[in-house]
Protein backbone atom coordinates (compact mmCIF):
# COMPACT_ATOMS: atom_id res chain seq x y z
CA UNK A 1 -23.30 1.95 -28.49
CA UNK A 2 -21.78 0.77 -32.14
CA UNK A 3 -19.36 -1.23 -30.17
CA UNK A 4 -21.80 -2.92 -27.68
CA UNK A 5 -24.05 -3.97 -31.10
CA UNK A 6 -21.59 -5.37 -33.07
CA UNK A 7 -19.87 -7.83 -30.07
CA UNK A 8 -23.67 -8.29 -29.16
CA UNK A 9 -23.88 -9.74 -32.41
CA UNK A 10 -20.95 -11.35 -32.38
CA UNK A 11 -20.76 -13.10 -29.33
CA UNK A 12 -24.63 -14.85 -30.48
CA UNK A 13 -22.37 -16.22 -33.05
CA UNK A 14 -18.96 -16.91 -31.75
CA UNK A 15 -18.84 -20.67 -30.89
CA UNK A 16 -17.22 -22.13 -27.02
CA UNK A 17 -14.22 -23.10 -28.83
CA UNK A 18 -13.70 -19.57 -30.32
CA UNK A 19 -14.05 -18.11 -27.01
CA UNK A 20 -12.27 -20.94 -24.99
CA UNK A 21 -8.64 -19.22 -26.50
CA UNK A 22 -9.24 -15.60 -25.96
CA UNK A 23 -10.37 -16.11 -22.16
CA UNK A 24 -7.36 -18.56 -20.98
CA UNK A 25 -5.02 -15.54 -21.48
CA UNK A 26 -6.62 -13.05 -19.44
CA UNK A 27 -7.63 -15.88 -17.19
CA UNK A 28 -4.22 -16.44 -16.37
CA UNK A 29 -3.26 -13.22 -14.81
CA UNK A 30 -6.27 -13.30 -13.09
CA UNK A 31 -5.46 -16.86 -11.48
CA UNK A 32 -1.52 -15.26 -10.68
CA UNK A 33 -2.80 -12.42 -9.05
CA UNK A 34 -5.71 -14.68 -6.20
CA UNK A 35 -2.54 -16.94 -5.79
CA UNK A 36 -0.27 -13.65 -4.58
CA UNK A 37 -3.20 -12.70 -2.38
CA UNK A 38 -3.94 -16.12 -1.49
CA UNK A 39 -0.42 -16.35 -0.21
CA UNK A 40 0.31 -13.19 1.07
CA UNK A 41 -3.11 -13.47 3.42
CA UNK A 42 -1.99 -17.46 4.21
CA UNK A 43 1.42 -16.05 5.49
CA UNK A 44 -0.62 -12.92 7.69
CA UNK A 45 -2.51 -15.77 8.61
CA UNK A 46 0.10 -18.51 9.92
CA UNK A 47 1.83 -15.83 11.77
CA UNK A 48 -1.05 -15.35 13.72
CA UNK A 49 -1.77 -18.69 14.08
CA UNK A 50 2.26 -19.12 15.15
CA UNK A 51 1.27 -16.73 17.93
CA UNK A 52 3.18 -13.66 16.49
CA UNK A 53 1.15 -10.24 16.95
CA UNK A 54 -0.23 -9.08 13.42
CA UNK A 55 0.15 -6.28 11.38
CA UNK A 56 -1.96 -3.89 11.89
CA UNK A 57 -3.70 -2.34 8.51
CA UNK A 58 -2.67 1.26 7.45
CA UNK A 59 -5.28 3.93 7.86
CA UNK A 60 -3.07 6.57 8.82
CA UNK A 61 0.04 7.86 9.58
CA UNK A 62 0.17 7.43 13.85
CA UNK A 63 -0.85 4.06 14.53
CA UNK A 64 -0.87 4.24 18.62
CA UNK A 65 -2.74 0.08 19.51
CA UNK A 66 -1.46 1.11 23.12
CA UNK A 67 -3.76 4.28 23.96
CA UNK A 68 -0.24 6.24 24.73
CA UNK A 69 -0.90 9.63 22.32
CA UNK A 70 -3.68 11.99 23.12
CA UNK A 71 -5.68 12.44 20.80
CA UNK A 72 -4.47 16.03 19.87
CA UNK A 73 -0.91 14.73 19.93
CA UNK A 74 -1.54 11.51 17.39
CA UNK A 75 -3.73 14.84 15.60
CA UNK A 76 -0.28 17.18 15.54
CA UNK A 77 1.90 14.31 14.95
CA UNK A 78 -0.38 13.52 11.71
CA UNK A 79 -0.43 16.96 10.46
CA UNK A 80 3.38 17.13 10.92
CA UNK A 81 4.10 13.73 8.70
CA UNK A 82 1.14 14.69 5.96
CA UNK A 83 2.79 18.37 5.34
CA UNK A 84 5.83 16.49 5.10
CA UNK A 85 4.74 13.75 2.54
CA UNK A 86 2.93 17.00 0.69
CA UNK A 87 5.93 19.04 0.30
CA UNK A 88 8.56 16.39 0.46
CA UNK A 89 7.08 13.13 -1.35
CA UNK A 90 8.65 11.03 1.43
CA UNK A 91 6.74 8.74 3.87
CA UNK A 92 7.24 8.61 7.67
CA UNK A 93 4.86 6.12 9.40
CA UNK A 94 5.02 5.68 13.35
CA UNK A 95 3.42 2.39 14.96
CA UNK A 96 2.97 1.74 18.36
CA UNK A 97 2.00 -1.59 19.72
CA UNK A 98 2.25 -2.87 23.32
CA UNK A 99 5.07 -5.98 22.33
CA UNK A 100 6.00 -7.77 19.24
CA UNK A 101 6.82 -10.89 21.55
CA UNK A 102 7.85 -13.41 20.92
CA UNK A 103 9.36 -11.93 18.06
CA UNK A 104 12.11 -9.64 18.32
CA UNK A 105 11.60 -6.15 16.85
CA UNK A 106 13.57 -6.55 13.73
CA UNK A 107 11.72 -9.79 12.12
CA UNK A 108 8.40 -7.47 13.63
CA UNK A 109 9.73 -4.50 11.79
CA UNK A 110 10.15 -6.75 8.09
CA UNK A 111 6.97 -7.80 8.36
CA UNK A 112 5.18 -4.00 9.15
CA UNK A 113 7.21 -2.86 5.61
CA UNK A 114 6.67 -5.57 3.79
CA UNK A 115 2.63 -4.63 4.54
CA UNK A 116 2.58 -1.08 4.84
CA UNK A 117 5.29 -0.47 1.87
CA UNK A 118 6.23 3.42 2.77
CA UNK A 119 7.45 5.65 0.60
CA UNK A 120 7.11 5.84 -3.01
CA UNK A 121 7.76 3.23 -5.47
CA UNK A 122 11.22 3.43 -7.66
CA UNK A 123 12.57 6.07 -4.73
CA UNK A 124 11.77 4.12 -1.53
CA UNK A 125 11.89 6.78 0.72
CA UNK A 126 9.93 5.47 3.44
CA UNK A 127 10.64 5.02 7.06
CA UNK A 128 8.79 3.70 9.83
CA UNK A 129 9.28 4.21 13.43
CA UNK A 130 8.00 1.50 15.39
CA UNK A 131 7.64 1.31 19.54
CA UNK A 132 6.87 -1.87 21.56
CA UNK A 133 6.22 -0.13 24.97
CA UNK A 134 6.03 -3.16 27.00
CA UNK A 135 9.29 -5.46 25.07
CA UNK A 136 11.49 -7.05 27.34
CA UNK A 137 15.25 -5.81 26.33
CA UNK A 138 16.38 -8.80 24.64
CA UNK A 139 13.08 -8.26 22.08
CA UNK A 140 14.06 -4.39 21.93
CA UNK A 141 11.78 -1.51 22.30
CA UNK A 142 11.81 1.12 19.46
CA UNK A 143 13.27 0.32 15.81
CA UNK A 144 13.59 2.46 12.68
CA UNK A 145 12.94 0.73 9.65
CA UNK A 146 14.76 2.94 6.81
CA UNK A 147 13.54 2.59 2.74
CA UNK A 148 16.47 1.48 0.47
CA UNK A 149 16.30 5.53 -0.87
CA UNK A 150 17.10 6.93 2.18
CA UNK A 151 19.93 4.79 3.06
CA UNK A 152 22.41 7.49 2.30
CA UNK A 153 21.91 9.40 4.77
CA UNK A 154 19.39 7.85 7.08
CA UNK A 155 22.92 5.08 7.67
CA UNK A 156 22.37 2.54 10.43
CA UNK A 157 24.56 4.55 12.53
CA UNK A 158 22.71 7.77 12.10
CA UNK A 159 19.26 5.81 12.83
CA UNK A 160 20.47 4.20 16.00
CA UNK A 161 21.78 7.78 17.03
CA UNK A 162 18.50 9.48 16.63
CA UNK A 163 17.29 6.29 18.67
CA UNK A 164 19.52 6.67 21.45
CA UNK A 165 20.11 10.22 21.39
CA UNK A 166 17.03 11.73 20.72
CA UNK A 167 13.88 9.63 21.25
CA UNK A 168 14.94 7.56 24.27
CA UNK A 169 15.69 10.36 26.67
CA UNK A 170 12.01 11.68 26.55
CA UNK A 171 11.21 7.95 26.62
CA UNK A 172 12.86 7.39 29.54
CA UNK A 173 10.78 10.32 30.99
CA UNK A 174 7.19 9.03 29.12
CA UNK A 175 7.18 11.69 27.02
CA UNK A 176 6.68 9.63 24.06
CA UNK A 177 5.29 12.34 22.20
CA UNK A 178 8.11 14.44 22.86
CA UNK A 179 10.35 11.43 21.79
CA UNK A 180 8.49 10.87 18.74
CA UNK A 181 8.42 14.48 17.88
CA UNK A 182 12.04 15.42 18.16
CA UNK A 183 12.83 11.84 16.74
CA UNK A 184 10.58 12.59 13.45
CA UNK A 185 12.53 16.16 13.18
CA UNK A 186 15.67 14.84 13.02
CA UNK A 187 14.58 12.15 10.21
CA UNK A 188 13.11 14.15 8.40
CA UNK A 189 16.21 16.78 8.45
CA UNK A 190 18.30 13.70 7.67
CA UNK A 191 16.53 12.65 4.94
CA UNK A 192 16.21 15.90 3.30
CA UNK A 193 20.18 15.50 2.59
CA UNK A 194 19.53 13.51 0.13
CA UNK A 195 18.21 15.63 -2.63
CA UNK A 196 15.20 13.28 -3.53
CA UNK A 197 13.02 14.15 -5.82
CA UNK A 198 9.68 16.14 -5.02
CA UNK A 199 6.10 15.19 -5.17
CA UNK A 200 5.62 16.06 -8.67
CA UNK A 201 7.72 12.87 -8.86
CA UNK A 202 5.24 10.89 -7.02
CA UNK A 203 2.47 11.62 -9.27
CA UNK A 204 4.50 10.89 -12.34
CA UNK A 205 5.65 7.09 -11.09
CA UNK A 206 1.74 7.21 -10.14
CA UNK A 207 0.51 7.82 -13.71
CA UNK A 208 2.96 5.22 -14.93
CA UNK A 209 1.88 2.48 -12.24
CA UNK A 210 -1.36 2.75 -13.45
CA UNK A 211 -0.34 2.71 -17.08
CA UNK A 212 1.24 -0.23 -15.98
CA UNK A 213 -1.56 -1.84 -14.40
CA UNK A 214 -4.11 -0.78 -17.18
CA UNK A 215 -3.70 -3.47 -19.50
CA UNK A 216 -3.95 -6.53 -16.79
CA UNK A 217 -6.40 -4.65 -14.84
CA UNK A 218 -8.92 -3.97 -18.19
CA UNK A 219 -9.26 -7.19 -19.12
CA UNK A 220 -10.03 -8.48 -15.25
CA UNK A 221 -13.03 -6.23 -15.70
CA UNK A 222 -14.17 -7.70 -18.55
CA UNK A 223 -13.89 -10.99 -17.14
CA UNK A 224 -15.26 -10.19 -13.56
CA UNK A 225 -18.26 -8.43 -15.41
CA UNK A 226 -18.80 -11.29 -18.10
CA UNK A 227 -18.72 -14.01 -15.62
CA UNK A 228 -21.06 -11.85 -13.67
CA UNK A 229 -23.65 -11.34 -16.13
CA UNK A 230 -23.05 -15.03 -17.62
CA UNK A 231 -24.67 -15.99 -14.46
CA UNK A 232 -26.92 -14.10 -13.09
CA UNK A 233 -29.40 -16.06 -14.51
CA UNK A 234 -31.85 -18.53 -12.90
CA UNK A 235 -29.93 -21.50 -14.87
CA UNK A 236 -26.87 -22.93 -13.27
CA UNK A 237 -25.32 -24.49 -16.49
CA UNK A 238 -22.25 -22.82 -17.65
CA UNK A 239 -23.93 -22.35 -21.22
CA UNK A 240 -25.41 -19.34 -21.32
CA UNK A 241 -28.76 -18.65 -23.16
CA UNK A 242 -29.11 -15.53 -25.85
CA UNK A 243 -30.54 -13.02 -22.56
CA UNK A 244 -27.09 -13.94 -20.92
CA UNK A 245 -25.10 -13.21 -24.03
CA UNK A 246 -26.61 -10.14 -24.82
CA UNK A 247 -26.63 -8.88 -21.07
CA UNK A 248 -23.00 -10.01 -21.14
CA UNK A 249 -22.31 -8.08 -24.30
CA UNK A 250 -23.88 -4.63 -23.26
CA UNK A 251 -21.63 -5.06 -19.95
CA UNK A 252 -18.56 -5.44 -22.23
CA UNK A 253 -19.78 -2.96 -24.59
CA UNK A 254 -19.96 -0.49 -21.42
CA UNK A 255 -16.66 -1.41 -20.28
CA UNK A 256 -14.89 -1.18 -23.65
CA UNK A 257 -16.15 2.97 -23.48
CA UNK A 258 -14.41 2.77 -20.23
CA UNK A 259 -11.01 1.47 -21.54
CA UNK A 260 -11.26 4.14 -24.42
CA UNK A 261 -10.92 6.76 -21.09
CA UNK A 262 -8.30 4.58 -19.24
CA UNK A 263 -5.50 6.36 -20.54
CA UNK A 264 -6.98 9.60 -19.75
CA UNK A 265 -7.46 8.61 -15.74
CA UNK A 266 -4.77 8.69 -14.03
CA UNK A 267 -3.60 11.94 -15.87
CA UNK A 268 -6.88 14.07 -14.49
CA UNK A 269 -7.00 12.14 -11.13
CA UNK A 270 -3.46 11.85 -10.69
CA UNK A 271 -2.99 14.77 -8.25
CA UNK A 272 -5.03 13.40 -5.80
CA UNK A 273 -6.13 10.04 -4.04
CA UNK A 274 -3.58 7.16 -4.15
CA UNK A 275 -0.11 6.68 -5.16
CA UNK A 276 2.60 7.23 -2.60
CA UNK A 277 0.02 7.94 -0.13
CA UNK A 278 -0.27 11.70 -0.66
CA UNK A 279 -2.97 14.42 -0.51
CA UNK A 280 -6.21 14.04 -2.62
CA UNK A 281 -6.44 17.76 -3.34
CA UNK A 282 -5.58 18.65 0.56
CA UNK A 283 -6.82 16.21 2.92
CA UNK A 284 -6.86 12.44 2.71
CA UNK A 285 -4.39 9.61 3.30
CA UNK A 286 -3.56 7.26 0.60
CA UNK A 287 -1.85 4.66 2.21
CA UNK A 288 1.66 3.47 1.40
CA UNK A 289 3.45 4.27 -2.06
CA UNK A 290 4.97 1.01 -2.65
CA UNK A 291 8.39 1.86 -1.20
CA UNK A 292 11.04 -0.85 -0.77
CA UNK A 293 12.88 -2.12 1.94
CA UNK A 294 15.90 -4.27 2.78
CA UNK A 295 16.55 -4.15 6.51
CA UNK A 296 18.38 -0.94 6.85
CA UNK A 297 17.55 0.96 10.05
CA UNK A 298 18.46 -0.06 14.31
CA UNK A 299 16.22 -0.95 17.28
CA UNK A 300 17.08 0.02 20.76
CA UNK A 301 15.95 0.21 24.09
CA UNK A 302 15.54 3.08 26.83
């Protein structure tokens, strides 16, 4: 309440050209970050328009777009990759899609990790296995797409084996559950050779993302909310009257309470929610961790 007074009283005061200054640096990260999404969702965008199949968004861990998986398989597949991500930290994703024509599986596969980002971020140990049912062999079928922190063991040999000699037998059968099943076991035994850290180290690079993050992210706020409450008003002039300023003041006032807690957050939410898409508490699915990839994995056929 002191603080929303005082910059209520000093914002009546402060002149454009004293505020002009302070805004242009926050502005600027603001600007940076709609031109990353701006071209990010351009790219997503001309690829579609190019007539390449998009990526689908991640909601979960099975993504079957071809109606293969029962539902109580995609359900026991699911519960097999979250109990893995819960007691492991790493990420295993599995998309199915009828083609990626006319792009081969590989430049398909780039683009699904380059949106879905499995695993967690500073370990990349995320891998995504990825089925085009209805490919034509030169485009290839099935693909593993293997995080830089897994490389180790998860080699390109090793994932074109578990390819070949696992998962494409059952394929060749249409037991694609059973495929994906047996192919998921022997990742995830594969990847537990490499004495990764455990989940405790996912919430730790979590807390520090968003320690990170705080001090661009804050100031957004401030601006989102001042330029929100600059012009709510009837008037459409950029100068604001004394209702705006004040209006805009409590809102900052509010906000500046809120950044007082922001280093607080992330250590009493951190074991749940976000981050490296684990368990909030037990149940939900986070998404990807920000996990990094450079092209390591195989594609196949059956």
């Amino acid at each position: 309440m002191i603080f929303a007074a005082g910059l209520r009283r000093w914002l009546r005061a402060a002149p454009a050209s004293m505020l002009m200054p302070m805004l242009v640096p926050v502005l600027a990260p603001m600007l940076a970050l709609a031109m990353l999404l701006g071209v990010a969702g351009a790219a997503q965008a001309q690829a579609q328009a190019d007539g390449f199949v998009a990526v689908p968004p991640l909601t979960q861990r099975v993504t079957d777009l071809t109606g293969t998986l029962a539902p109580a398989q995609r359900s026991a597949l699911e519960n097999v990759l979250g109990e893995y991500e819960r007691t492991r930290g790493s990420q295993i994703f599995v998309l199915m899609v009828p083609t990626t024509d006319p792009e081969t599986i590989d430049a398909y596969g780039i683009r699904v990790a380059d949106a879905w980002r499995a695993g967690r971020q500073g370990i990349d140990d995320g891998v995504i296995v990825l089925i085009a049912k209805d490919n034509p062999p030169g485009l290839r079928k099935m693909r593993l797409e293997v995080g830089r922190g897994v490389q180790g063991s998860l080699t390109d040999a090793m994932s074109k084996r578990i390819l070949q000699d696992i998962m494409a037998p059952h394929f060749r059968q249409n037991d694609f559950y059973g495929g994906l099943a047996a192919g998921i076991s022997a990742i995830q035994a594969t990847i537990d050779k490499e004495g990764l850290p455990g989940p405790q180290a996912r919430k730790q690079a979590r807390q520090s993302g968003l320690d990170d993050w705080l001090p661009v992210l804050f100031p957004l706020l401030i601006i989102a909310f001042f330029l929100f409450s600059a012009t709510r008003g009837r008037r459409r002039q950029i100068v604001v009257g004394r209702r705006g300023w004040d209006t805009a003041a409590g809102t900052l006032g509010g906000l500046g309470g809120l950044g007082g807690l922001g280093g607080g957050w992330g250590r009493h939410h951190g074991g749940g929610g976000f981050g490296g898409g684990g368990f909030g508490g037990g149940g939900g699915f986070g998404g990807g961790g920000g996990g990094g990839f450079d092209g390591g994995g195989a594609s196949g056929n059956w």
